[in-house]
N, C-alpha and C. Protein backbone atom coordinates (compact mmCIF):
# COMPACT_ATOMS: atom_id res chain seq x y z
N UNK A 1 0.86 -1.19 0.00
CA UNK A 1 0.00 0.00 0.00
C UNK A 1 0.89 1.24 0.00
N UNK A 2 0.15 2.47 -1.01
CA UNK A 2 1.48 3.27 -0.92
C UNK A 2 1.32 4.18 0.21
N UNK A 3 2.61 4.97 0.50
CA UNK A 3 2.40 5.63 1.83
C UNK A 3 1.46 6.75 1.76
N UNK A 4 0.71 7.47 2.48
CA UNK A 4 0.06 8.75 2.64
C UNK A 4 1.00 10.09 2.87
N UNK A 5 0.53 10.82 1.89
CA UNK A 5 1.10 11.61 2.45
C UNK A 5 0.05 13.42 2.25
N UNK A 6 0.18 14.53 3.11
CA UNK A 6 -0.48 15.51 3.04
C UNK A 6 -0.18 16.83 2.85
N UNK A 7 -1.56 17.08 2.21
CA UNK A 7 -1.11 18.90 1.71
C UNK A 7 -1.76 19.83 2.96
N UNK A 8 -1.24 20.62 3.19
CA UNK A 8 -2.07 21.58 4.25
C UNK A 8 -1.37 23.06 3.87
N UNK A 9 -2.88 23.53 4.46
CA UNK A 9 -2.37 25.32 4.71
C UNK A 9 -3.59 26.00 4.81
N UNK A 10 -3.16 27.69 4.72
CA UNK A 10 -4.79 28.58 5.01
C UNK A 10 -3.87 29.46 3.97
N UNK A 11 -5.67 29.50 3.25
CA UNK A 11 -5.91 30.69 2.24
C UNK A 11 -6.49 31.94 2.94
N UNK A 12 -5.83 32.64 2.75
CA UNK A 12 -6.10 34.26 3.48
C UNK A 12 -6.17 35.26 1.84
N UNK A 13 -7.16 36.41 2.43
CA UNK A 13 -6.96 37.10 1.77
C UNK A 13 -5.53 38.55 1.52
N UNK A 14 -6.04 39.91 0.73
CA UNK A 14 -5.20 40.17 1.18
C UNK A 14 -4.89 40.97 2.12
N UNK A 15 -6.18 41.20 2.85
CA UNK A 15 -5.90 41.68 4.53
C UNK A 15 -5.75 40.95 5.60
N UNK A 16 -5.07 39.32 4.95
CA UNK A 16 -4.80 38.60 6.08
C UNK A 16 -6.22 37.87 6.15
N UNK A 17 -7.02 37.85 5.98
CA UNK A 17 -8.11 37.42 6.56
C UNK A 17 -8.60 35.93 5.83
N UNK A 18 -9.36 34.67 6.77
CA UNK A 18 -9.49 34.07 6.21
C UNK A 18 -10.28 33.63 5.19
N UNK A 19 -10.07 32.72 3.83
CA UNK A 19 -11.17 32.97 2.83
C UNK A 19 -11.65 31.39 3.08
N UNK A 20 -12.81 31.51 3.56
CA UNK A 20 -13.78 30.03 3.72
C UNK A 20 -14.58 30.17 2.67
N UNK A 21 -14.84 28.22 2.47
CA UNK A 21 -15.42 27.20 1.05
C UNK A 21 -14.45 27.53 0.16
N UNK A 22 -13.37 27.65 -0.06
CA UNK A 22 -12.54 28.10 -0.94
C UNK A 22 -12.27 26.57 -1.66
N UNK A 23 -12.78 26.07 -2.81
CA UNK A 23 -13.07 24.80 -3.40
C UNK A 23 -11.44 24.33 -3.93
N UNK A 24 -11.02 23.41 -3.48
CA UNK A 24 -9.22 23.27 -4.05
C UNK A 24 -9.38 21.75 -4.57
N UNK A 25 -9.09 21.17 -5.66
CA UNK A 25 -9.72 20.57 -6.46
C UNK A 25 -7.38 19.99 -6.84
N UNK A 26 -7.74 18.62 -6.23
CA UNK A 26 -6.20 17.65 -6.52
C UNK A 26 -6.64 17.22 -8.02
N UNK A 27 -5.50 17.22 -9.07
CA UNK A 27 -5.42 16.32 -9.69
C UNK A 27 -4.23 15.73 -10.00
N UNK A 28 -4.25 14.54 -10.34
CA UNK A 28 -2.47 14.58 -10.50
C UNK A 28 -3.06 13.31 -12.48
N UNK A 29 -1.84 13.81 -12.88
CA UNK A 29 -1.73 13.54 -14.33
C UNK A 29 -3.27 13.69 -14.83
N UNK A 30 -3.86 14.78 -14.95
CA UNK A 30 -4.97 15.34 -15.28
C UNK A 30 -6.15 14.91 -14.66
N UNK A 31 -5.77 14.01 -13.90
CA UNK A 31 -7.24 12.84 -13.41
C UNK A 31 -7.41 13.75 -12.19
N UNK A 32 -8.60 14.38 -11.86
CA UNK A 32 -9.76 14.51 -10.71
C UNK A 32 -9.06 13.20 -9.57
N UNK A 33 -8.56 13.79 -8.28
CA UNK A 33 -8.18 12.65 -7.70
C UNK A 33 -9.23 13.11 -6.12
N UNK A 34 -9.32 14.81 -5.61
CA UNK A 34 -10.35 14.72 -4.83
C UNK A 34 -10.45 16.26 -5.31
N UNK A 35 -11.21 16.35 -3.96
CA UNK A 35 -11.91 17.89 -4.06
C UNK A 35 -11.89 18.15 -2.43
N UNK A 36 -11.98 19.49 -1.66
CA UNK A 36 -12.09 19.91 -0.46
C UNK A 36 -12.52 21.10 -0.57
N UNK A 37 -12.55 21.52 0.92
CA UNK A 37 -12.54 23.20 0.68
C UNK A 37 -12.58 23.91 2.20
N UNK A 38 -11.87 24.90 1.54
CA UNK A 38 -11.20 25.44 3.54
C UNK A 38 -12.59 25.87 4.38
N UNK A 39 -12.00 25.89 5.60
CA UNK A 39 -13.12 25.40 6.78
C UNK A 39 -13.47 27.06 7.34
N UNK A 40 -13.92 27.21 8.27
CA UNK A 40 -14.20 28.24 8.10
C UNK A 40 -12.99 29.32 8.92
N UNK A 41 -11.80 28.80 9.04
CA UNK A 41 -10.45 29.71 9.01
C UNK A 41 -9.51 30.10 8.08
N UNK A 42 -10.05 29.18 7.17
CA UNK A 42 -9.54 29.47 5.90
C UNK A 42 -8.60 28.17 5.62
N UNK A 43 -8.01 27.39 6.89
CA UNK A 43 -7.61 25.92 6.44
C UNK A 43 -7.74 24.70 5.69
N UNK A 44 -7.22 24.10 4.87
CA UNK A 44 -7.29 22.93 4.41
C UNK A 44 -5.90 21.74 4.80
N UNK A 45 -6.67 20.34 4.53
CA UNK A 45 -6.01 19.18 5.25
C UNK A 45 -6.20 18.32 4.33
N UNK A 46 -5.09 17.52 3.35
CA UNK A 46 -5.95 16.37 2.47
C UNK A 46 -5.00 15.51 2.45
N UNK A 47 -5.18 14.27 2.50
CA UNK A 47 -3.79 13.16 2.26
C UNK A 47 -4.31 12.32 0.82
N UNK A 48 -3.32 12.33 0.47
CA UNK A 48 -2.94 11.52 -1.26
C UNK A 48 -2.16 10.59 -0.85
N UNK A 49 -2.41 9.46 -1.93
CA UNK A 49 -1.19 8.28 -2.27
C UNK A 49 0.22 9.23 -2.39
N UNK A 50 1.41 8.30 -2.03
CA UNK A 50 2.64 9.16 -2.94
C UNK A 50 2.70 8.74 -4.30
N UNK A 51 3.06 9.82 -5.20
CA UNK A 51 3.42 9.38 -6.53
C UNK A 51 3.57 9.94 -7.35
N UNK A 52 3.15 10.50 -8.30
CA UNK A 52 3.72 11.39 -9.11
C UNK A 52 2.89 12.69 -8.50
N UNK A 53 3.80 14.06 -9.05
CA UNK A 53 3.31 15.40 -8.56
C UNK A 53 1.93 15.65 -8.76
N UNK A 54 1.59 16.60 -8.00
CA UNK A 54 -0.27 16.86 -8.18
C UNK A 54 -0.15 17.90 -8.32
N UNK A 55 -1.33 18.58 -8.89
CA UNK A 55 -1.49 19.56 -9.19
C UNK A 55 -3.13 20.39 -8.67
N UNK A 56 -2.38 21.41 -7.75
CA UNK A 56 -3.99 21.67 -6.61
C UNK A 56 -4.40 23.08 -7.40
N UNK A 57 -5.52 23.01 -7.48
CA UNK A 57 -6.09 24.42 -8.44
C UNK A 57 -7.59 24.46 -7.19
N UNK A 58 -7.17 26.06 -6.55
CA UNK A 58 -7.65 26.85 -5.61
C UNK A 58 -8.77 27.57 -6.59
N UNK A 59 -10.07 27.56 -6.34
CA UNK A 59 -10.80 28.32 -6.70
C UNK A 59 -11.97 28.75 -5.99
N UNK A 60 -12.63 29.87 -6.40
CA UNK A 60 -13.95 30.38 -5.78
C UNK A 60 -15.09 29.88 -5.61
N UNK A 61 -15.45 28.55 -4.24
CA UNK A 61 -16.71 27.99 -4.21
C UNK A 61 -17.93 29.04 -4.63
N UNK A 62 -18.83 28.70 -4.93
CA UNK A 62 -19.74 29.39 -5.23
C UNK A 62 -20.71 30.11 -4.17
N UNK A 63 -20.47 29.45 -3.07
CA UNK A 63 -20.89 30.10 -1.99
C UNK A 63 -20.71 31.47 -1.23
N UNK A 64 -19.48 31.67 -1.88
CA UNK A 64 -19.11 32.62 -0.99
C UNK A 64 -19.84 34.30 -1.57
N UNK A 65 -20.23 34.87 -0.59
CA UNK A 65 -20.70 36.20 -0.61
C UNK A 65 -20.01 37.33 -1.08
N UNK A 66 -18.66 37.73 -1.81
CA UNK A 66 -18.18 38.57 -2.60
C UNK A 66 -16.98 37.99 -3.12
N UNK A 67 -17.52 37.37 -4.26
CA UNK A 67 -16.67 36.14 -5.13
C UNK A 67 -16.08 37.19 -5.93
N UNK A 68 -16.45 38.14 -6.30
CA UNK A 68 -15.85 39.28 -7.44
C UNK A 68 -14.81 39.24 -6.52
N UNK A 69 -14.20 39.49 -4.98
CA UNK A 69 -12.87 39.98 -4.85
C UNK A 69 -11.82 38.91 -4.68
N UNK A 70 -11.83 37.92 -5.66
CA UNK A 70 -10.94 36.83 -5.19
C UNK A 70 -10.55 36.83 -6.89
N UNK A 71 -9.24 36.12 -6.99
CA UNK A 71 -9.03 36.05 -8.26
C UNK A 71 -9.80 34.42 -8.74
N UNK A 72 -10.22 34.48 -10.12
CA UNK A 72 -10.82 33.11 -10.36
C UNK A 72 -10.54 32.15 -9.83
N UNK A 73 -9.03 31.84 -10.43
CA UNK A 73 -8.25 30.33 -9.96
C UNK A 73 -6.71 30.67 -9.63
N UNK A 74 -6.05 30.14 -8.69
CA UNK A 74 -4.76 29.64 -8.26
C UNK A 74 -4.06 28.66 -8.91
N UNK A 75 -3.26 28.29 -9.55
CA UNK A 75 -2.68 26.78 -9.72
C UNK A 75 -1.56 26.31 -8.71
N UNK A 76 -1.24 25.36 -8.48
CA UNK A 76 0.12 24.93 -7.75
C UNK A 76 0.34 23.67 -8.16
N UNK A 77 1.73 23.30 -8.86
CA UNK A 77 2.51 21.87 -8.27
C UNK A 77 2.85 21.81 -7.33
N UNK A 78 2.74 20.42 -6.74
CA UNK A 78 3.28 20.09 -5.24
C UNK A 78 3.86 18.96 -6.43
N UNK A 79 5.10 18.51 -5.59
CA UNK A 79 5.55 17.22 -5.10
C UNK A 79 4.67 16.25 -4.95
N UNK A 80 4.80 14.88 -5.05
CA UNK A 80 3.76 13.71 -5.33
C UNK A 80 4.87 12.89 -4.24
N UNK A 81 5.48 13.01 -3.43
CA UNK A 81 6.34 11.89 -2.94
C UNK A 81 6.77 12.83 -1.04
N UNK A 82 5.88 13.47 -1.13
CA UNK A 82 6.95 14.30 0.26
C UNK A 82 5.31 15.32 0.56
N UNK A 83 5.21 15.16 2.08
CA UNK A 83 4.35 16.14 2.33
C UNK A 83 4.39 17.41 2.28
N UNK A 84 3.77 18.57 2.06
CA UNK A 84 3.83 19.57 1.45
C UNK A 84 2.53 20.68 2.62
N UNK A 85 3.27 21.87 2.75
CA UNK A 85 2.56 23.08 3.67
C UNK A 85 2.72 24.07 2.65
């Protein structure tokens, strides 16, 4: 079984403040692997297989009450083999 390993952190805006439902959507080699979305401090917590790099794309749940001040989408590579903050 392969090992677990996890992404974490908090999305803040840019007065510092936290941005909750913020929808962050794993995929690794294009495949949909999960979906989450920060809590209401703005944190997220997710563990993946290790393996090849993923790729986390941060975007604007639809919930949120002034979606105009956030930029659409974020992208990030992480590492697929080493936990990641």
């Amino acid at each position: 079984m392969p090992r677990q390993i996890t992404y974490s952190g908090t999305v803040t805006d840019q007065a510092q403040q936290p941005v909750t439902s913020m929808v962050i959507c794993l995929y690794r080699k294009r495949e949909l692997i999960d979906r989450i979305s920060t809590d209401e401090s703005g944190a997220y917590s997710v563990e993946v297989s290790e393996g090849e790099p993923v790729t986390l794309c941060f975007n604007p749940g639809q919930s949120m009450i002034n979606k105009t001040k956030y930029n659409p989408s974020v992208v990030a590579n992480v590492p697929g083999n080493k936990d990641a903050v």
